[in-house]
N, C-alpha and C. Protein backbone atom coordinates (compact mmCIF):
# COMPACT_ATOMS: atom_id res chain seq x y z
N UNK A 1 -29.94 0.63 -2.96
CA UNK A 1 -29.50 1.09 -1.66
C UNK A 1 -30.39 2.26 -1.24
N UNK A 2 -30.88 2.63 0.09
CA UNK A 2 -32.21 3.25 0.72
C UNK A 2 -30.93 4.38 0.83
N UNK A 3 -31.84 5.57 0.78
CA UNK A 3 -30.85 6.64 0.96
C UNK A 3 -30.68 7.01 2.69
N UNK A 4 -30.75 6.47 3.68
CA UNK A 4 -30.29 6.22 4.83
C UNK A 4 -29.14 5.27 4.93
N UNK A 5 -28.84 4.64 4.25
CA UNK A 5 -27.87 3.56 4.63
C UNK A 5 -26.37 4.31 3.29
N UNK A 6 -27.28 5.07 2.23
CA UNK A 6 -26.05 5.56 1.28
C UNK A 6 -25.28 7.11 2.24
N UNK A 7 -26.26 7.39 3.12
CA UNK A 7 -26.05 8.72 4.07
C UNK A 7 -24.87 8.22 5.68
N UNK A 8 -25.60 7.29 5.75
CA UNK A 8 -24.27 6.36 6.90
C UNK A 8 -22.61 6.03 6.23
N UNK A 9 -23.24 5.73 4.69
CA UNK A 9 -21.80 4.90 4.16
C UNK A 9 -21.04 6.10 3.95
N UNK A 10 -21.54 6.99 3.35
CA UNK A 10 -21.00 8.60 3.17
C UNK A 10 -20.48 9.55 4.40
N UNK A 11 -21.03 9.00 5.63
CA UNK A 11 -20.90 9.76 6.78
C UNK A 11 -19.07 8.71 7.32
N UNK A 12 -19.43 7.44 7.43
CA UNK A 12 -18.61 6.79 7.75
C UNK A 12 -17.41 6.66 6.97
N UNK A 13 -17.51 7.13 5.51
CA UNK A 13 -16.42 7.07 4.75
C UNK A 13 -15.38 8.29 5.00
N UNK A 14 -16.08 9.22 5.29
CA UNK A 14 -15.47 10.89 5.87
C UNK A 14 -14.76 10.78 7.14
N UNK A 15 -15.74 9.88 7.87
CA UNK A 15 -15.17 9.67 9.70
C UNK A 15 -13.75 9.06 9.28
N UNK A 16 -14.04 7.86 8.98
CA UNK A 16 -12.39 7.67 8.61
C UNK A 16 -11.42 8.11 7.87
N UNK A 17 -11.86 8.85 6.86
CA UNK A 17 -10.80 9.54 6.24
C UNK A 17 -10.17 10.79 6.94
N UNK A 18 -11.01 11.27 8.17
CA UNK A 18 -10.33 12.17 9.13
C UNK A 18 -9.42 11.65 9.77
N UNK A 19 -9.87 10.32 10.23
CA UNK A 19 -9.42 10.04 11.51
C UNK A 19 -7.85 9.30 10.27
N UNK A 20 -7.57 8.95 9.05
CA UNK A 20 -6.33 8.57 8.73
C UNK A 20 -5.62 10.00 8.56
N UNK A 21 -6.24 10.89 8.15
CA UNK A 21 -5.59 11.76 7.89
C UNK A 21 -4.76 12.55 8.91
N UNK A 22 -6.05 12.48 10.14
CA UNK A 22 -5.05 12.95 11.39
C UNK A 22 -3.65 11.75 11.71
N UNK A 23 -4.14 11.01 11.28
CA UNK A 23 -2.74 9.85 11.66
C UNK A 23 -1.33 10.26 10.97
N UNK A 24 -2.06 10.62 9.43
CA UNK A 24 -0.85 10.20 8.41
C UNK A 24 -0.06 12.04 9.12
N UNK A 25 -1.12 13.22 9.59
CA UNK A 25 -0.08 14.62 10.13
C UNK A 25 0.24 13.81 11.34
N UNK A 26 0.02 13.33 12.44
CA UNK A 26 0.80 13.05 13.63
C UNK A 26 2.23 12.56 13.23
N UNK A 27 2.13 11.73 12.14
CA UNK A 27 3.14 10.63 12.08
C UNK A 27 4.19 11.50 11.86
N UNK A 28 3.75 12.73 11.15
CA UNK A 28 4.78 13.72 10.33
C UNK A 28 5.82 14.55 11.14
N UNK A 29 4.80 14.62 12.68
CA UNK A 29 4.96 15.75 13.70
C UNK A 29 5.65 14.99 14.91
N UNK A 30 5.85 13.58 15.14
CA UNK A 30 6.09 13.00 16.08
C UNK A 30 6.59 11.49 16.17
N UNK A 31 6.92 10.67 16.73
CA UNK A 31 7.28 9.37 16.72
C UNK A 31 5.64 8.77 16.85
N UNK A 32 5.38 7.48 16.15
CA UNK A 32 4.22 6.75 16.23
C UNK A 32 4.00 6.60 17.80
N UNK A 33 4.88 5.31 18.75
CA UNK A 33 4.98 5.75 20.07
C UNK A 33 4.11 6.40 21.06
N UNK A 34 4.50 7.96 20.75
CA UNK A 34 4.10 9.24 21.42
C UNK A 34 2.69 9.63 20.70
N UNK A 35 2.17 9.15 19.93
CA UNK A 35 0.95 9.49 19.44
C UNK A 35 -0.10 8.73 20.21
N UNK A 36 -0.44 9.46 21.17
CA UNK A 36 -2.24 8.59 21.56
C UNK A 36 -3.45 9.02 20.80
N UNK A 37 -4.75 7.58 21.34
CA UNK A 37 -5.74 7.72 20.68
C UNK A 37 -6.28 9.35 20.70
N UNK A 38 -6.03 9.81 21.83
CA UNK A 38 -6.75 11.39 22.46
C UNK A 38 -6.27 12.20 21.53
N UNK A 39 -5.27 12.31 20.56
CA UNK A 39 -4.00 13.11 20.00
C UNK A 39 -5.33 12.61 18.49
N UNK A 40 -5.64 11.73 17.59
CA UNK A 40 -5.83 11.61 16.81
C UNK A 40 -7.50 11.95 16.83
N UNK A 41 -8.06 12.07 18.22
CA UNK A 41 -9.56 12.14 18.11
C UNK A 41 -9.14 13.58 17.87
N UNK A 42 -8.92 14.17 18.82
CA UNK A 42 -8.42 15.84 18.78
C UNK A 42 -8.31 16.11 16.92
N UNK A 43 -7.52 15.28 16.66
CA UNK A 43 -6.52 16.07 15.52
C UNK A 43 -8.19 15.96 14.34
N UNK A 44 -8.62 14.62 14.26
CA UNK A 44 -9.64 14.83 13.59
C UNK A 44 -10.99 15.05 14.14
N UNK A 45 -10.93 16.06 14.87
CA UNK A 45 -12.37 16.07 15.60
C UNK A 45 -13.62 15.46 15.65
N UNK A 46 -13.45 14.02 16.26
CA UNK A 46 -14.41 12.99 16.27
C UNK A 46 -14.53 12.67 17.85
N UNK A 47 -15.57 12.18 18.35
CA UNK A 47 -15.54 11.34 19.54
C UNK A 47 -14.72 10.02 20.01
N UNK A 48 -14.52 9.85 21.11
CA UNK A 48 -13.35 8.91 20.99
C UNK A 48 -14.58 7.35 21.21
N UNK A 49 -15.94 7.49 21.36
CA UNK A 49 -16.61 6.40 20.73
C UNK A 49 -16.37 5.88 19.47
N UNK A 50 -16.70 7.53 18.41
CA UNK A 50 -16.75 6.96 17.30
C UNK A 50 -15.50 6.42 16.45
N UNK A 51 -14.47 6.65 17.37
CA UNK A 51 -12.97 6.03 17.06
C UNK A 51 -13.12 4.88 17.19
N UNK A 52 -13.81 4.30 18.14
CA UNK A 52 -13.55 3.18 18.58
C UNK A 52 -15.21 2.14 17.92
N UNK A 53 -15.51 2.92 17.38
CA UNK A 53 -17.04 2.03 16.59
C UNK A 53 -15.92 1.67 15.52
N UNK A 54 -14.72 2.74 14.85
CA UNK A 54 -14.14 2.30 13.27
C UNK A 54 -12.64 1.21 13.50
N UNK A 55 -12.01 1.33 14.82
CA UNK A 55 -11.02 0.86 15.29
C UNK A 55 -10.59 0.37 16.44
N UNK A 56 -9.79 -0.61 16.85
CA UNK A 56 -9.67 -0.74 17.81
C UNK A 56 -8.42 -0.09 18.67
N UNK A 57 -7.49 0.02 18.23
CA UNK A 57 -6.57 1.50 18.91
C UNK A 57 -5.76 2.16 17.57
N UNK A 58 -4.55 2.75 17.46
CA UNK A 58 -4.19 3.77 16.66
C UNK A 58 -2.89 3.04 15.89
N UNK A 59 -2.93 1.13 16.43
CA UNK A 59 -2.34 0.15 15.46
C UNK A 59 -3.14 -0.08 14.60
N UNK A 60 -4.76 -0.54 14.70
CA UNK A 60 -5.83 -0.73 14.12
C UNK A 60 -5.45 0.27 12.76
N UNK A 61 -5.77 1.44 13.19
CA UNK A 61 -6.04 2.77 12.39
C UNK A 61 -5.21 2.60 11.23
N UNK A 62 -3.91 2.41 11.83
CA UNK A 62 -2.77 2.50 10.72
C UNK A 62 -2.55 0.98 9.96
N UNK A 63 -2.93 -0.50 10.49
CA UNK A 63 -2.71 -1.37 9.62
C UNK A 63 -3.66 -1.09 8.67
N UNK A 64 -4.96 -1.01 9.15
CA UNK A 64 -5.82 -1.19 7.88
C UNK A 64 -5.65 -0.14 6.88
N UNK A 65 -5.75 1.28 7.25
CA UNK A 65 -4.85 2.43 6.44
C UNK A 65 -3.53 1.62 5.58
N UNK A 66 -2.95 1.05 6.17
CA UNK A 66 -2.05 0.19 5.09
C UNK A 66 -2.39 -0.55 4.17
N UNK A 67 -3.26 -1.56 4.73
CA UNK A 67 -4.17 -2.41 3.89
C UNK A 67 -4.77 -1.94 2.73
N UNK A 68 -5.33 -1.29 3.28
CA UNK A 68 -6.59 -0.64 1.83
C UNK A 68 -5.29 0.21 0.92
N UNK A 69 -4.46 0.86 1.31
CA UNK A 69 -3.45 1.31 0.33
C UNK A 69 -2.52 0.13 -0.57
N UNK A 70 -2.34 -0.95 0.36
CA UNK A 70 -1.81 -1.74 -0.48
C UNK A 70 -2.91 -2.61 -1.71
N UNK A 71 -4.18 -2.57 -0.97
CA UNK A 71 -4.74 -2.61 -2.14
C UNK A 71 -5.04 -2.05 -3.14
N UNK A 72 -5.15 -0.94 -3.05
CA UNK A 72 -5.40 -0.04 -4.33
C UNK A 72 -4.05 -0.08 -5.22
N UNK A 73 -2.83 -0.23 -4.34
CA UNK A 73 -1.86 0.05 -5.59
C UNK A 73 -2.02 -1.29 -6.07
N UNK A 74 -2.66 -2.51 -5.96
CA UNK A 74 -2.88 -3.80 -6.46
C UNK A 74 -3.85 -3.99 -7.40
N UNK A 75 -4.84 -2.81 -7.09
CA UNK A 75 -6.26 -2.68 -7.85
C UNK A 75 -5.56 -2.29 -9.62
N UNK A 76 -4.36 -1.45 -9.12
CA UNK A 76 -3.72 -0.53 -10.59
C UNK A 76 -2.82 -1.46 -11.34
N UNK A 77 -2.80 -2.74 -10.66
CA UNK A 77 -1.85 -3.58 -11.97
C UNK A 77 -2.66 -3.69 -13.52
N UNK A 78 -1.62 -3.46 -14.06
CA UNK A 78 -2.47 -3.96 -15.36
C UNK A 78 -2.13 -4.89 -15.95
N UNK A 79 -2.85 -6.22 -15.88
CA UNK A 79 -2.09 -7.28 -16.07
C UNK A 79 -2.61 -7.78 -17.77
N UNK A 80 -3.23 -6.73 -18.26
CA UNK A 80 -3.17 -7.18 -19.59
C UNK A 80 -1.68 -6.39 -20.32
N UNK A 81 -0.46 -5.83 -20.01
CA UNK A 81 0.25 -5.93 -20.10
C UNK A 81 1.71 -6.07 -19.65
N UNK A 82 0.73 -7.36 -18.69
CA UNK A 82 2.50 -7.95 -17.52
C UNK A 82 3.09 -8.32 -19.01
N UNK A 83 4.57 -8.55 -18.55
CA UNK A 83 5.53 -9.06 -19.08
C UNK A 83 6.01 -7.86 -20.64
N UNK A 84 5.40 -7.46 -20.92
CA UNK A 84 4.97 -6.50 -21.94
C UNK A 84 5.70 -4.89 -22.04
N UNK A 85 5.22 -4.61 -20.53
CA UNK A 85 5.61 -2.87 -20.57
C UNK A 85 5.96 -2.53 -18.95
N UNK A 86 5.18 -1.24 -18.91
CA UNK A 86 4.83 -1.15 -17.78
C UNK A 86 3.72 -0.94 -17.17
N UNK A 87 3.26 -2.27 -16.61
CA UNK A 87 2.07 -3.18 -15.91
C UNK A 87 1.72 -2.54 -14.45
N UNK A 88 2.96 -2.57 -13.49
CA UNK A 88 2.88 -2.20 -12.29
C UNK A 88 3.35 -0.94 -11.13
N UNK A 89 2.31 -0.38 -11.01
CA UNK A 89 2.24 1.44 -10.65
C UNK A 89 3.33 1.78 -10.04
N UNK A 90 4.57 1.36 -10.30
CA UNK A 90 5.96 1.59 -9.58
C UNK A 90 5.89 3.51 -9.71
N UNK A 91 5.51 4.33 -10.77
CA UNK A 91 6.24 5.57 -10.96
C UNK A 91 4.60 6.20 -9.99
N UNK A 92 3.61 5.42 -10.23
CA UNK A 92 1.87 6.52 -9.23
C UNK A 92 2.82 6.12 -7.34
N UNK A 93 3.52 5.02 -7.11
CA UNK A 93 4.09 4.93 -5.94
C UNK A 93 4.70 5.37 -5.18
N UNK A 94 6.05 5.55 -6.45
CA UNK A 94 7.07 5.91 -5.79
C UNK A 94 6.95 7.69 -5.61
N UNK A 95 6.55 8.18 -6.81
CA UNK A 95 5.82 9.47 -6.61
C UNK A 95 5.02 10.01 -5.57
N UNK A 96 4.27 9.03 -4.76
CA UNK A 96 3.32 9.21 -3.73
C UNK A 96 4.18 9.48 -2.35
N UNK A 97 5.33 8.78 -2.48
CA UNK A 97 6.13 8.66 -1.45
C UNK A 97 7.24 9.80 -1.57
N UNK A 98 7.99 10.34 -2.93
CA UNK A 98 8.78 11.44 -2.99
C UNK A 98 7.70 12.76 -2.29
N UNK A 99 6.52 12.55 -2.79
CA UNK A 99 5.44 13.71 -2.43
C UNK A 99 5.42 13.78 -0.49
N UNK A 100 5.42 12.45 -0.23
CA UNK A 100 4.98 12.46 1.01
C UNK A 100 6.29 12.14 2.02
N UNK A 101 7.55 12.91 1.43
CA UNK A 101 8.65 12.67 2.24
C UNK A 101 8.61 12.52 3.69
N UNK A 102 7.74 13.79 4.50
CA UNK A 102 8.04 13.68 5.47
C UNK A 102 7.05 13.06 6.32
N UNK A 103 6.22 11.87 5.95
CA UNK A 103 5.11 11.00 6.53
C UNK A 103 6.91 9.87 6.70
N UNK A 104 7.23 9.63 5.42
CA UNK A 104 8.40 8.41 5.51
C UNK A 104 9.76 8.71 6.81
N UNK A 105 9.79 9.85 6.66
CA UNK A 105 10.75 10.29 7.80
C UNK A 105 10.10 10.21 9.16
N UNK A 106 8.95 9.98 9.11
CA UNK A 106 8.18 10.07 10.25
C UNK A 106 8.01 8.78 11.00
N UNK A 107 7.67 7.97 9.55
CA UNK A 107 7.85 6.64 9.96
C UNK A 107 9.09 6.10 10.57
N UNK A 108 10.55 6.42 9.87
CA UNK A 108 11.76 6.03 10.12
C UNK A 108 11.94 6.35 11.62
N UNK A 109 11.57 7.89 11.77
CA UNK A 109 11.62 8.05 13.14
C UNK A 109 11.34 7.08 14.49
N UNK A 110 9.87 6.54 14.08
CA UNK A 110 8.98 5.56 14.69
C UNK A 110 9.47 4.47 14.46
N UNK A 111 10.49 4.08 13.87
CA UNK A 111 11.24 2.69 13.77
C UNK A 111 10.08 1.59 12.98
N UNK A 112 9.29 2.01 11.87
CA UNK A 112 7.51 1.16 11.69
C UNK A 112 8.84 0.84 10.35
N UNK A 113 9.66 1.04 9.98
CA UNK A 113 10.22 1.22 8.27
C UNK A 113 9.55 -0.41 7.98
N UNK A 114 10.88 -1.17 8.61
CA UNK A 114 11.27 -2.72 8.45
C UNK A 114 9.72 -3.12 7.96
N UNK A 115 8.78 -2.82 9.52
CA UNK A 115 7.58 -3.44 9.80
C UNK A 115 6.58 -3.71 8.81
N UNK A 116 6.78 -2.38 8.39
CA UNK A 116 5.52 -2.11 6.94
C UNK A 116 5.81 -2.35 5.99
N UNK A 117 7.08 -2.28 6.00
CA UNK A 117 7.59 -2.93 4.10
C UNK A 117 7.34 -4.43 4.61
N UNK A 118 7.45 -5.21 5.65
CA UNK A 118 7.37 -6.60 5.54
C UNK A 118 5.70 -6.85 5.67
N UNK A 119 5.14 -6.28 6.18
CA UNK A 119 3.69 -6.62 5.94
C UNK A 119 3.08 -6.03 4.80
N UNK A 120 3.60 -4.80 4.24
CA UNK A 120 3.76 -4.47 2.84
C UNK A 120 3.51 -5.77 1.28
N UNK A 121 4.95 -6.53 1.96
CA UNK A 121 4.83 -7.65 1.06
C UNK A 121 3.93 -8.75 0.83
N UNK A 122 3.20 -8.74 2.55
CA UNK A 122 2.22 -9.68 2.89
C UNK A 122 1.00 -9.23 2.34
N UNK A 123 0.72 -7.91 2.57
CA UNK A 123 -0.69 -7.46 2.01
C UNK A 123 -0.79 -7.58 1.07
N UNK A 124 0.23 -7.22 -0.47
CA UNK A 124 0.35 -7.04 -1.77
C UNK A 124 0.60 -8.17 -2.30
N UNK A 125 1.01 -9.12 -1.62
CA UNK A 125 0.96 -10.55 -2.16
C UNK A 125 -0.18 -11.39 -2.03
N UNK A 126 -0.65 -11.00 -0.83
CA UNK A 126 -2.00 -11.79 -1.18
C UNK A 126 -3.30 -11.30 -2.51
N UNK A 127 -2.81 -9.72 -2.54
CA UNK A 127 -4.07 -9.19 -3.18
C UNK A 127 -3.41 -9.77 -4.99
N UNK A 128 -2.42 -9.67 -4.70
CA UNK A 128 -1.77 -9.76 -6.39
C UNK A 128 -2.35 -12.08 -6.74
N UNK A 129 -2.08 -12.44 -5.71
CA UNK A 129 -2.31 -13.96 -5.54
C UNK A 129 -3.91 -13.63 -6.00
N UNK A 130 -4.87 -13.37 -5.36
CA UNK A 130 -6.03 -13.21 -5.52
C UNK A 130 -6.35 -13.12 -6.98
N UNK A 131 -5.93 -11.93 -7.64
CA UNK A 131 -6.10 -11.12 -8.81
C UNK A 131 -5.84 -11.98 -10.12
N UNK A 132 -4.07 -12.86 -10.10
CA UNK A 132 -3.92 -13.95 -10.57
C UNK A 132 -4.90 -15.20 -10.51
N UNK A 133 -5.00 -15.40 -9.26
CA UNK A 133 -6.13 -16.81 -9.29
C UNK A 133 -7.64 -15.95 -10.29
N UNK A 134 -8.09 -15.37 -9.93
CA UNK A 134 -9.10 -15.33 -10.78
C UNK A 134 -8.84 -14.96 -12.22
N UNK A 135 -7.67 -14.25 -12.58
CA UNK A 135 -7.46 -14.47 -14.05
C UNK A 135 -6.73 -15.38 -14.54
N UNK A 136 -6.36 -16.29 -14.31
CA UNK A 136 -5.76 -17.20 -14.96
C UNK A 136 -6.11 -18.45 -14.54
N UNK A 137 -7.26 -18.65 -13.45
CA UNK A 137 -7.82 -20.15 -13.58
C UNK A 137 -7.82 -21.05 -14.15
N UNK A 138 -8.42 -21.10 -15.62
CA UNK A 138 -8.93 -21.81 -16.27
C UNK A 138 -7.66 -22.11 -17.04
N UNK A 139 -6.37 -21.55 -17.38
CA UNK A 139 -5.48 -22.00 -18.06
C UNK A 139 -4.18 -22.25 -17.47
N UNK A 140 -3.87 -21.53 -16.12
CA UNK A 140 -2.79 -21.94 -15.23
C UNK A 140 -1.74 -21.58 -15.66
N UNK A 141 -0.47 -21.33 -14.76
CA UNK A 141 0.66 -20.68 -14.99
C UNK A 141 1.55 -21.47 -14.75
N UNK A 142 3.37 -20.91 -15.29
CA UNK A 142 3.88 -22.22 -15.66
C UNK A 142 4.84 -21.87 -14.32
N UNK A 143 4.50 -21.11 -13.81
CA UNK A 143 5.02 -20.66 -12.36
C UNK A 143 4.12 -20.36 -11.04
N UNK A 144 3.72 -21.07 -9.77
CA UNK A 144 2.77 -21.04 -9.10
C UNK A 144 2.50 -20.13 -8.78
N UNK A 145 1.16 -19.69 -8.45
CA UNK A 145 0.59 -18.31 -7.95
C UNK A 145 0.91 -17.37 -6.92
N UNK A 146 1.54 -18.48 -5.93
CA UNK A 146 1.47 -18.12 -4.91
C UNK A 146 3.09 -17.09 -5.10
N UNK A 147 4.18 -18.37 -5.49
CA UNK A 147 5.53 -17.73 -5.80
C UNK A 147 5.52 -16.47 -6.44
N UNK A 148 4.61 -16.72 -7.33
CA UNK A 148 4.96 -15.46 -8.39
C UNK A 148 4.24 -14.21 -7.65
N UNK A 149 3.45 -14.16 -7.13
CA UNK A 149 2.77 -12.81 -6.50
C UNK A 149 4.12 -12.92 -4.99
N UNK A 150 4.30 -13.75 -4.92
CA UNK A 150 5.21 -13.17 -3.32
C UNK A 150 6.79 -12.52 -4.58
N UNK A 151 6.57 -13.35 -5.41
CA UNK A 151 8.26 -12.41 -6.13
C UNK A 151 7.84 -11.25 -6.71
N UNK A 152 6.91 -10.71 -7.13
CA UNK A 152 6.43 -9.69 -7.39
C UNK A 152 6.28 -8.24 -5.95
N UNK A 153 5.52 -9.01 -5.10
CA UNK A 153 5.70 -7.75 -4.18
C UNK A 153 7.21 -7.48 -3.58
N UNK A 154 7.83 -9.19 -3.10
CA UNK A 154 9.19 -8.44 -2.73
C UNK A 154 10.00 -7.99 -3.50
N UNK A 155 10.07 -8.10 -4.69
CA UNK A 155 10.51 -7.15 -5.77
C UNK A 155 10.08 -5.70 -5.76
N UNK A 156 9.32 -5.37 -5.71
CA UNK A 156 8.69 -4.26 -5.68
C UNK A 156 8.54 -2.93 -4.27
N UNK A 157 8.57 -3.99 -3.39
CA UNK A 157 9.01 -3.38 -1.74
C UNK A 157 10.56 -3.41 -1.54
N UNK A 158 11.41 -4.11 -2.44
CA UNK A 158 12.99 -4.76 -1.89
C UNK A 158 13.27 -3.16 -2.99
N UNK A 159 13.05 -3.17 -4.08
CA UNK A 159 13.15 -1.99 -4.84
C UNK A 159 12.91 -0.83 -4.24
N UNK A 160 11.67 -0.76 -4.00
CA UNK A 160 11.05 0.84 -3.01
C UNK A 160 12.44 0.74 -2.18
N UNK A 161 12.52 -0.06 -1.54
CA UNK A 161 13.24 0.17 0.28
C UNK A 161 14.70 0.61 -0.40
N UNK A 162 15.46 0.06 -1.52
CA UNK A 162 16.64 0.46 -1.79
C UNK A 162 16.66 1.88 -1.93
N UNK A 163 15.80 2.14 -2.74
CA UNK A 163 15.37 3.81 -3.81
C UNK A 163 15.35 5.03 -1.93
N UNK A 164 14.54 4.58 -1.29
CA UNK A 164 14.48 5.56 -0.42
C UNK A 164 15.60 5.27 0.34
N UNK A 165 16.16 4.14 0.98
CA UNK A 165 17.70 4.26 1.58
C UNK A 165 18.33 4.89 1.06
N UNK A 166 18.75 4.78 -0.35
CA UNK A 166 19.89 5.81 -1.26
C UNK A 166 19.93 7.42 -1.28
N UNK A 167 18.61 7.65 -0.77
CA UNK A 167 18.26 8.92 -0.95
C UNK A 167 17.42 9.70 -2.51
N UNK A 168 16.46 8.24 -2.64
CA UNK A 168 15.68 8.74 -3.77
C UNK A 168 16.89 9.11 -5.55
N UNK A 169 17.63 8.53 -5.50
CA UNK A 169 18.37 9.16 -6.40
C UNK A 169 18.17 9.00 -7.79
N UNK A 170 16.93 7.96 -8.07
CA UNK A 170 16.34 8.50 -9.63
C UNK A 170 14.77 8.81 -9.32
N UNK A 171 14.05 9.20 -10.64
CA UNK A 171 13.10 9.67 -10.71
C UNK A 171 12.32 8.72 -10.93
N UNK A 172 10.86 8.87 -10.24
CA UNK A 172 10.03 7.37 -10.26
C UNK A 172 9.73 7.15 -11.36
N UNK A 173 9.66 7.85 -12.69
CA UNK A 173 9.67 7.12 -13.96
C UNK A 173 10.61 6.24 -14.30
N UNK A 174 12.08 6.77 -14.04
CA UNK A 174 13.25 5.89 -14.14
C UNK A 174 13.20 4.47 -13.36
N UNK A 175 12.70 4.80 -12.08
CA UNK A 175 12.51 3.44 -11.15
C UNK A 175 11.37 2.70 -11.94
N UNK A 176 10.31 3.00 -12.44
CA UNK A 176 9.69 2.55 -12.89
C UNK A 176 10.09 1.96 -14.30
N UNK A 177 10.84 2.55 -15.05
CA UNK A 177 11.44 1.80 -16.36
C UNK A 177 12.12 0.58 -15.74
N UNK A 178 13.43 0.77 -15.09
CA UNK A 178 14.24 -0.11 -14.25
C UNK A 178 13.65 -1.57 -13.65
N UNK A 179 12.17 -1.20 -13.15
CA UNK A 179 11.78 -2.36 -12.60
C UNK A 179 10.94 -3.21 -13.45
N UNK A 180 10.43 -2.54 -14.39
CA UNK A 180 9.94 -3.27 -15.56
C UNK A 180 10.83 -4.49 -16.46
N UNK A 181 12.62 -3.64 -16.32
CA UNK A 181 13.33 -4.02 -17.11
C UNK A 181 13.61 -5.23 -16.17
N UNK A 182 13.45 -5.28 -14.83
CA UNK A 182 13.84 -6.29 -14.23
C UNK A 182 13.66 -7.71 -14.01
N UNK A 183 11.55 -7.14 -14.28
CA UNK A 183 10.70 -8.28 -13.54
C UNK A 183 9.86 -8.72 -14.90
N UNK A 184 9.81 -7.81 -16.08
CA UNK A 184 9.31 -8.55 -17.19
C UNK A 184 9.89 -9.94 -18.10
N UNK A 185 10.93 -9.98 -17.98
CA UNK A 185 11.34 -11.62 -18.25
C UNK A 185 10.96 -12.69 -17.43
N UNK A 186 10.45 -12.14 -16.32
CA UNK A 186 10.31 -13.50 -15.13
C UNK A 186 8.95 -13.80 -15.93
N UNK A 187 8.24 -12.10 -15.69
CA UNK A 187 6.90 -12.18 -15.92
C UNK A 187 6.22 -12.81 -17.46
N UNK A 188 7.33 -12.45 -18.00
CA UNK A 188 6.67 -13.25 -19.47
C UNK A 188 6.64 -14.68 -19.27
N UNK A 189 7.74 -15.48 -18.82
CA UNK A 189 8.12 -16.64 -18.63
C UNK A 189 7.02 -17.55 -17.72
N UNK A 190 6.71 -16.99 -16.77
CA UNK A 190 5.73 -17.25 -15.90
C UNK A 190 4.29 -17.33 -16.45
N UNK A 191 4.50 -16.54 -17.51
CA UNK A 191 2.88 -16.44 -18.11
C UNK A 191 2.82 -17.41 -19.35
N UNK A 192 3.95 -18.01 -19.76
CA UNK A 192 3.65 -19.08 -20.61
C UNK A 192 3.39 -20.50 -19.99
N UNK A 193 2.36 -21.31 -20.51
CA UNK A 193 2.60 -22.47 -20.38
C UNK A 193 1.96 -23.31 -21.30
């Protein structure tokens, strides 16, 4: 890679990490709604071109901001010990979210809750489907790919969504023991064939 094009990827990786970051304080400070593009160029001091070279409005901003988060917590499965332990980043999650209380209140405000946990499930199921198909190709599962990554994320989002309705009332290690204890029999079972 020419060090002009590693100086763009570096420049462009910053532009957007302003421009989510101003998203993820608006969200904190206001209903989604009431947030315009002008509000997020401001907040991260960028041009409202170069907003619009990375996005196409301040839905753009925030699905893919979802996206790439739901991938990374997909990147952290460890599927050399599904069924086993604990495989899937339930306690780096739910922690992210006790930390970031008032982004979630922000959301609730904005009425996005329902929205994102259901495309939540969509994003994380495809990436977990993906992850499966390429590791287990060649020997196949005794439960289809597709099922088992969609029971996995809505397990995992149907869990989150209870934990924060209740008012957070165990600790994400505990949620994280709990959901292990839940989904590792499926998961062993699924992995035999």
């Amino acid at each position: 890679m020419n060090a002009k094009k590693k100086t763009s990827d570096r420049r462009t990786r910053r532009t957007r990490g302003r421009l989510n970051s101003a998203m993820v304080e608006l969200i904190t400070e206001k209903r989604f709604d009431d947030i315009t593009v002008q509000n997020v160029i401001d907040r991260a001091d960028v041009g409202r071109a170069t907003f619009y070279t990375h996005f196409r409005d301040k839905e753009d901003l925030f699905e893919q901001q979802w996206e790439q988060f739901n991938q990374m917590l997909a990147a952290r499965i460890d599927w050399d010990r599904a069924g086993q332990g604990s495989f899937f980043p339930v306690t780096f999650f739910f922690q992210h979210l006790l930390e970031a209380r008032s982004f979630y209140q922000g959301l609730l405000r904005s009425g996005k809750v329902e929205k994102i946990f259901k495309s939540g499930v969509e994003y994380l199921s495809q990436h977990i489907d993906t992850a499966l198909t390429a590791r287990f190709k060649s020997r196949g599962l005794a439960i289809p790919v597709p099922v088992l990554s969609h029971y996995l994320a809505n397990e995992f989002f149907g869990l989150l969504q209870w934990w924060l309705d209740e008012g957070m009332p165990y600790t994400p290690p505990a949620m994280d023991e709990m959901f292990h204890r839940l989904v590792n029999p499926t998961i062993k079972t699924a992995l035999l064939k």
